[in-house]
Protein backbone atom coordinates (compact mmCIF):
# COMPACT_ATOMS: atom_id res chain seq x y z
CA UNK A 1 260.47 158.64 -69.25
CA UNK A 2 261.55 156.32 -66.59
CA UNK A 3 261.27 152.77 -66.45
CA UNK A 4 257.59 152.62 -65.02
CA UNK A 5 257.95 149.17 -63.42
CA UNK A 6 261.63 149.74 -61.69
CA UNK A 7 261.60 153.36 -60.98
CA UNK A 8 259.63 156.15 -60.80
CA UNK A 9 256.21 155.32 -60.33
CA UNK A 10 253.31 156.72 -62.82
CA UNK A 11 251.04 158.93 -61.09
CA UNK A 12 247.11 158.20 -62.09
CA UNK A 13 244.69 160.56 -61.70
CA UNK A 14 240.91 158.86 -61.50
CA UNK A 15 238.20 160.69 -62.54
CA UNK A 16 234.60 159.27 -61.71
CA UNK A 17 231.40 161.53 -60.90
CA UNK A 18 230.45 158.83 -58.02
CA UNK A 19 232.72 158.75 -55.37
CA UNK A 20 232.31 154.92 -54.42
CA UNK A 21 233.34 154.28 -57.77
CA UNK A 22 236.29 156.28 -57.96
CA UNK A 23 237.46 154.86 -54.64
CA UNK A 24 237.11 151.07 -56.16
CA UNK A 25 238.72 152.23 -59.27
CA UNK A 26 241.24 153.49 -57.50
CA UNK A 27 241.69 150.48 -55.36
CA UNK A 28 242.21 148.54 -58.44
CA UNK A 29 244.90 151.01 -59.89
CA UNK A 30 246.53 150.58 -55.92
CA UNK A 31 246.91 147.28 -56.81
CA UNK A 32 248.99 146.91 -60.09
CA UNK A 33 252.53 147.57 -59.32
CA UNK A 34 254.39 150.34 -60.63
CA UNK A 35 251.53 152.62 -60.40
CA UNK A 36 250.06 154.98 -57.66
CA UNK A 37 247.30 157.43 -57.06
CA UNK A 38 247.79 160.99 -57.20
CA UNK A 39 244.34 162.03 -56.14
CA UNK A 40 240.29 161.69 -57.73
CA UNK A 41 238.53 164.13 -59.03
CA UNK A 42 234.02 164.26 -59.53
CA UNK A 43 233.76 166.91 -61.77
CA UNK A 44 235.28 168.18 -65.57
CA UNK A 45 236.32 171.51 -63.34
CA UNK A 46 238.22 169.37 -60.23
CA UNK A 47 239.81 166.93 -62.33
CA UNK A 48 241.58 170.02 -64.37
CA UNK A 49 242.45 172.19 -61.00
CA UNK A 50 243.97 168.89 -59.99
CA UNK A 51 246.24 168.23 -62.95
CA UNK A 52 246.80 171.92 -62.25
CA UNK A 53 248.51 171.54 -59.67
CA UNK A 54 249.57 167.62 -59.61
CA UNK A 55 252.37 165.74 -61.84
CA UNK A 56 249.81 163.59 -63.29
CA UNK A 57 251.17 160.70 -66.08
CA UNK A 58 247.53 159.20 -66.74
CA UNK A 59 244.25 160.31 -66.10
CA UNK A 60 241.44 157.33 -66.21
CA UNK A 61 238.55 159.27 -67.15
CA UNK A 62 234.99 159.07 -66.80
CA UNK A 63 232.51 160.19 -69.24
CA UNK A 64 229.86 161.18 -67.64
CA UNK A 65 230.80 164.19 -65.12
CA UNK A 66 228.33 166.44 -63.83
CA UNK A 67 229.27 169.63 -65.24
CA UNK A 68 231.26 168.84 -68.47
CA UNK A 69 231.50 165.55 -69.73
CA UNK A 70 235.21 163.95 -70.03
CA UNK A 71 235.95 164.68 -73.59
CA UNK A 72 235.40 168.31 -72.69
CA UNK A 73 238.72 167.91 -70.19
CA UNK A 74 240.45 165.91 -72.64
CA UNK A 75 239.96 169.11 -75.26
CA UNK A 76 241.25 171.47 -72.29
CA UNK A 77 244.13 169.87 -71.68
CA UNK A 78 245.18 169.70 -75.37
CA UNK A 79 244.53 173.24 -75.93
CA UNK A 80 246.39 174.75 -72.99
CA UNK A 81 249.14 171.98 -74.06
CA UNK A 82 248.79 169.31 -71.54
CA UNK A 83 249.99 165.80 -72.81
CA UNK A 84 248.72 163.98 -69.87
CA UNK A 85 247.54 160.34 -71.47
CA UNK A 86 243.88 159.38 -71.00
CA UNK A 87 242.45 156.04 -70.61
CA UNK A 88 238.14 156.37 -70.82
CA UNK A 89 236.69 154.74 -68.18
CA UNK A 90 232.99 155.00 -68.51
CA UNK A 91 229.61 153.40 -69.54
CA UNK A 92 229.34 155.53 -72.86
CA UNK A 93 229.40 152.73 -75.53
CA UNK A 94 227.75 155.39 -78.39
CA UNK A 95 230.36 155.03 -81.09
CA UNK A 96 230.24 158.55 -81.44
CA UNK A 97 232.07 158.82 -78.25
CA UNK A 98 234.10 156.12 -79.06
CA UNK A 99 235.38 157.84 -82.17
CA UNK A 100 235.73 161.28 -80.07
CA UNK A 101 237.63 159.77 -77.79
CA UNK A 102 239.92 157.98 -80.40
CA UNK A 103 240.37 161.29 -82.01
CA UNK A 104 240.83 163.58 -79.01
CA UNK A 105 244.20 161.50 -78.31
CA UNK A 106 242.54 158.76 -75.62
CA UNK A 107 245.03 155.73 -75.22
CA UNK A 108 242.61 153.17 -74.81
CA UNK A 109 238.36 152.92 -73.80
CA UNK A 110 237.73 150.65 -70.81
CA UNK A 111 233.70 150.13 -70.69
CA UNK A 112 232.07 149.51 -67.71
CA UNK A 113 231.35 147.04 -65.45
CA UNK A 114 234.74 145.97 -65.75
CA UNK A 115 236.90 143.73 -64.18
CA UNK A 116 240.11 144.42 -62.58
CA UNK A 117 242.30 141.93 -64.51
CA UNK A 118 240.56 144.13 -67.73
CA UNK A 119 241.72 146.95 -65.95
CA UNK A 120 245.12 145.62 -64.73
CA UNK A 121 246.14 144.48 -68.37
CA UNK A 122 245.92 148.09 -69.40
CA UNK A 123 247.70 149.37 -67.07
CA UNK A 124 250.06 147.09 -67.68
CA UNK A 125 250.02 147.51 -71.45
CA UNK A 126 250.54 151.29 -70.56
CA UNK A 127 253.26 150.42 -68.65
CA UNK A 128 254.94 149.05 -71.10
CA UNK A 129 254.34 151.68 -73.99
CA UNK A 130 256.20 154.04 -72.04
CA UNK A 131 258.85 151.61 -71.39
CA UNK A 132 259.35 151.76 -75.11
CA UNK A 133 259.03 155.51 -75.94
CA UNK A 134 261.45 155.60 -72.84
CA UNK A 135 264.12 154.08 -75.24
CA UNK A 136 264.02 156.54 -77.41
CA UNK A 137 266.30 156.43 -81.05
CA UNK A 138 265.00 155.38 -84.62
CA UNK A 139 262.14 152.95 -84.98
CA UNK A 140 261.92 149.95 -87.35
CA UNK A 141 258.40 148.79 -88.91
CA UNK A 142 258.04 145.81 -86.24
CA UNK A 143 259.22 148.72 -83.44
CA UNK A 144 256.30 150.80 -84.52
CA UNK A 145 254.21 148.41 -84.63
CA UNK A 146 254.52 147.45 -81.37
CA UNK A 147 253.90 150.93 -80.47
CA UNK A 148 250.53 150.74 -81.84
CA UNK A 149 249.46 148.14 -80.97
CA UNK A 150 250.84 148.35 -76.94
CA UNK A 151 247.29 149.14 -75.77
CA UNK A 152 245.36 146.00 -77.40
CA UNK A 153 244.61 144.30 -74.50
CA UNK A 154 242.02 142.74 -75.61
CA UNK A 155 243.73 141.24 -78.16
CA UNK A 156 245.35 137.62 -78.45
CA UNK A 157 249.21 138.30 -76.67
CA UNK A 158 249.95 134.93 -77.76
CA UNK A 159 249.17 132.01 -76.36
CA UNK A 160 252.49 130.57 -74.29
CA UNK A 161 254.24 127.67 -75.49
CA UNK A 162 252.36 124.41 -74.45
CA UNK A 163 249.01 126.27 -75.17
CA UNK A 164 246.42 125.23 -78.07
CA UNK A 165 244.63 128.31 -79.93
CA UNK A 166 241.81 125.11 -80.63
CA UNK A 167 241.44 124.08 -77.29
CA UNK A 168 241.23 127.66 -75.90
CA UNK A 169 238.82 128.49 -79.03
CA UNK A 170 236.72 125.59 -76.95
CA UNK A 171 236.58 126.96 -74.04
CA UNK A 172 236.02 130.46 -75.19
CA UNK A 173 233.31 128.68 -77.02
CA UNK A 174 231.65 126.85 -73.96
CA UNK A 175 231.39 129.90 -71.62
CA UNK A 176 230.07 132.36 -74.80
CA UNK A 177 227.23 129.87 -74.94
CA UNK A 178 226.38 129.51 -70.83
CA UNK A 179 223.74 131.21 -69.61
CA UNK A 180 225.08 131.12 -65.73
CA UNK A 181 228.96 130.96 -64.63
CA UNK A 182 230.21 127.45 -64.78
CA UNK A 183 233.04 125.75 -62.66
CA UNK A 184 236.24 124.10 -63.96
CA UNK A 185 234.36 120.47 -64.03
CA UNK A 186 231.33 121.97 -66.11
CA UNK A 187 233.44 123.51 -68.95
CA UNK A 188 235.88 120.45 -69.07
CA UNK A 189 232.50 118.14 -69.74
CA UNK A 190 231.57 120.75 -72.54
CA UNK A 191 234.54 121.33 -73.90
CA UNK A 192 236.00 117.60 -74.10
CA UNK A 193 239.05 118.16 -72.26
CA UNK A 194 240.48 117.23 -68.93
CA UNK A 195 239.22 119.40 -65.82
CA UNK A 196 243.34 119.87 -65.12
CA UNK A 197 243.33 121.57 -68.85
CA UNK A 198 240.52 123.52 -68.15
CA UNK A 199 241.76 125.16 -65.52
CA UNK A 200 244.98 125.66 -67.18
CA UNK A 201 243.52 127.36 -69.98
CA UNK A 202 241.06 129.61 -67.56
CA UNK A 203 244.07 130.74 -65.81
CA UNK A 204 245.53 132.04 -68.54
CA UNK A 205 241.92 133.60 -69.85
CA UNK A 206 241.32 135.11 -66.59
CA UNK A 207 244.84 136.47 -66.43
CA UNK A 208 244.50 138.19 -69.54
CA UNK A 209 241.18 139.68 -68.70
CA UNK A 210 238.64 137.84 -70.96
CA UNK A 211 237.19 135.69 -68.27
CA UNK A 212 235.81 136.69 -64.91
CA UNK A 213 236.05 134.60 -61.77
CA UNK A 214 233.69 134.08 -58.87
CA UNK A 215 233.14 132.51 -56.01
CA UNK A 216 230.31 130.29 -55.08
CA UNK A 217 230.06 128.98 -51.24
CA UNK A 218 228.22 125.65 -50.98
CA UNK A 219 227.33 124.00 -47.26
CA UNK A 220 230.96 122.83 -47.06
CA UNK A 221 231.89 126.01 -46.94
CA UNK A 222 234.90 125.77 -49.09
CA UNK A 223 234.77 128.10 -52.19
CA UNK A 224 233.82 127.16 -55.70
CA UNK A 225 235.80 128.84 -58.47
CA UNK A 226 232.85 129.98 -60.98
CA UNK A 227 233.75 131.57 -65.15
CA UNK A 228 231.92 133.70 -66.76
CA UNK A 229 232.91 135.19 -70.17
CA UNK A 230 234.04 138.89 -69.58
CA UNK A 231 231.19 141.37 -71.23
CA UNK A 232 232.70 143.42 -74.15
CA UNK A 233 235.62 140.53 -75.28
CA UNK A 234 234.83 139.32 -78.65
CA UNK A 235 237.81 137.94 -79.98
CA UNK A 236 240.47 135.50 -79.19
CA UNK A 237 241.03 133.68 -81.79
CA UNK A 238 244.61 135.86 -82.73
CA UNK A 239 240.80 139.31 -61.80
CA UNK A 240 235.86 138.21 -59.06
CA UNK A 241 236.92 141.79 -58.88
CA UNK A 242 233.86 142.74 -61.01
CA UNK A 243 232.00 146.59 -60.00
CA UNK A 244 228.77 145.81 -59.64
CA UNK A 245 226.71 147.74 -62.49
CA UNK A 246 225.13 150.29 -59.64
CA UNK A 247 228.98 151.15 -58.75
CA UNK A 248 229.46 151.94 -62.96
CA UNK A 249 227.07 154.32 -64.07
């Protein structure tokens, strides 16, 4: 493998049954450098005549395609030998599926609505993997473990140096408990900090895809910067470019 950032690009194949919402999920993956968009595909029976015929790295796959459903391409591939990674990108949240997907050799399980930073640090995540299978040689314990765990973007990367696990624990706190997005002034009163930390800290949230940002337009017309908690982050305690639900069946 190349280096994905530097060199060749990785070609993504997006798979969505509605067409708007392959288009905006492409737009997102058109966005994230390093990567480009081979083609989309609406059905179980396109999206394989198109890694037919396509050099196709990563397929972000929908679920729920009208003639086959996505782990029913993912089981095609294997058995005619395809190793083309798979990223789920659907509204299936049965475990069942979950655990399907897991076992049918799926990299990672993006649920919609998502965001694009959600999306962005997977791709990124990806990104790197194959920066490090790229390397090649003999693997230590902390090597492999990296490996692993390359795709847990939802997990804590570390907070950078400067940055308090308590006072982000507050924040994450403040906007788990709102019932409406809140602006930079709002979660500083809540939280106890300074409105200059809070936005520190929500820059870094929002970055790493566990906060979503709006906008909200008052009768100045300048811009209000909004947070919201994104839906499906739990934990993290260890970019708005949010699809409206219609666009994520």
């Amino acid at each position: 493998m190349t280096d994905a950032m530097t060199d060749a690009p990785i070609n993504v194949l997006v798979v969505d049954d509605d067409v708007r919402v392959a288009r905006i999920n492409a737009a997102y993956v058109a966005r994230v450098p390093g990567f480009h968009v081979v083609g989309q595909a609406h059905s179980a029976t396109e999206a394989l005549a198109r890694i037919a015929g396509l050099h196709v790295d990563l397929i972000l796959l929908d679920h729920y395609l009208p003639d086959e459903s996505g782990l029913s391409v993912v089981r095609e591939l294997r058995r005619h030998g395809h190793q083309t990674d798979v990223i789920m990108v659907t509204a299936a949240r049965d475990v069942a599926t979950v655990q399907a997907a897991m076992r049918h050799g799926a990299l990672q399980y993006l649920v919609k609505p998502f965001n694009f930073t959600g999306l962005r640090a997977r791709l990124e995540a990806y990104a790197g993997l194959r920066r490090t299978l790229d390397r090649g040689g003999e693997a230590e314990q902390a090597e492999v473990d990296a490996i692993f765990g390359a795709l847990s973007a939802t997990s804590s990367p570390g907070l950078p140096k400067g940055h308090s696990p308590t006072t982000a624990g507050l924040v994450r706190k403040v906007l788990l408990a709102a019932e409406a997005a809140l602006s930079a002034q709002e979660i500083a009163e809540h939280a106890g900090v300074s409105r200059q930390t809070a936005q520190r800290y929500l820059k870094l949230l929002e970055r790493s895809g566990r906060v979503n940002l709006s906008l909200r337009y008052g009768e100045t017309g300048r811009p209000e910067h909004r947070y919201t908690w994104a839906a499906g982050v739990q934990d993290m305690s260890s970019g708005s470019d949010r699809q409206a639900p219609e666009d994520s069946r």
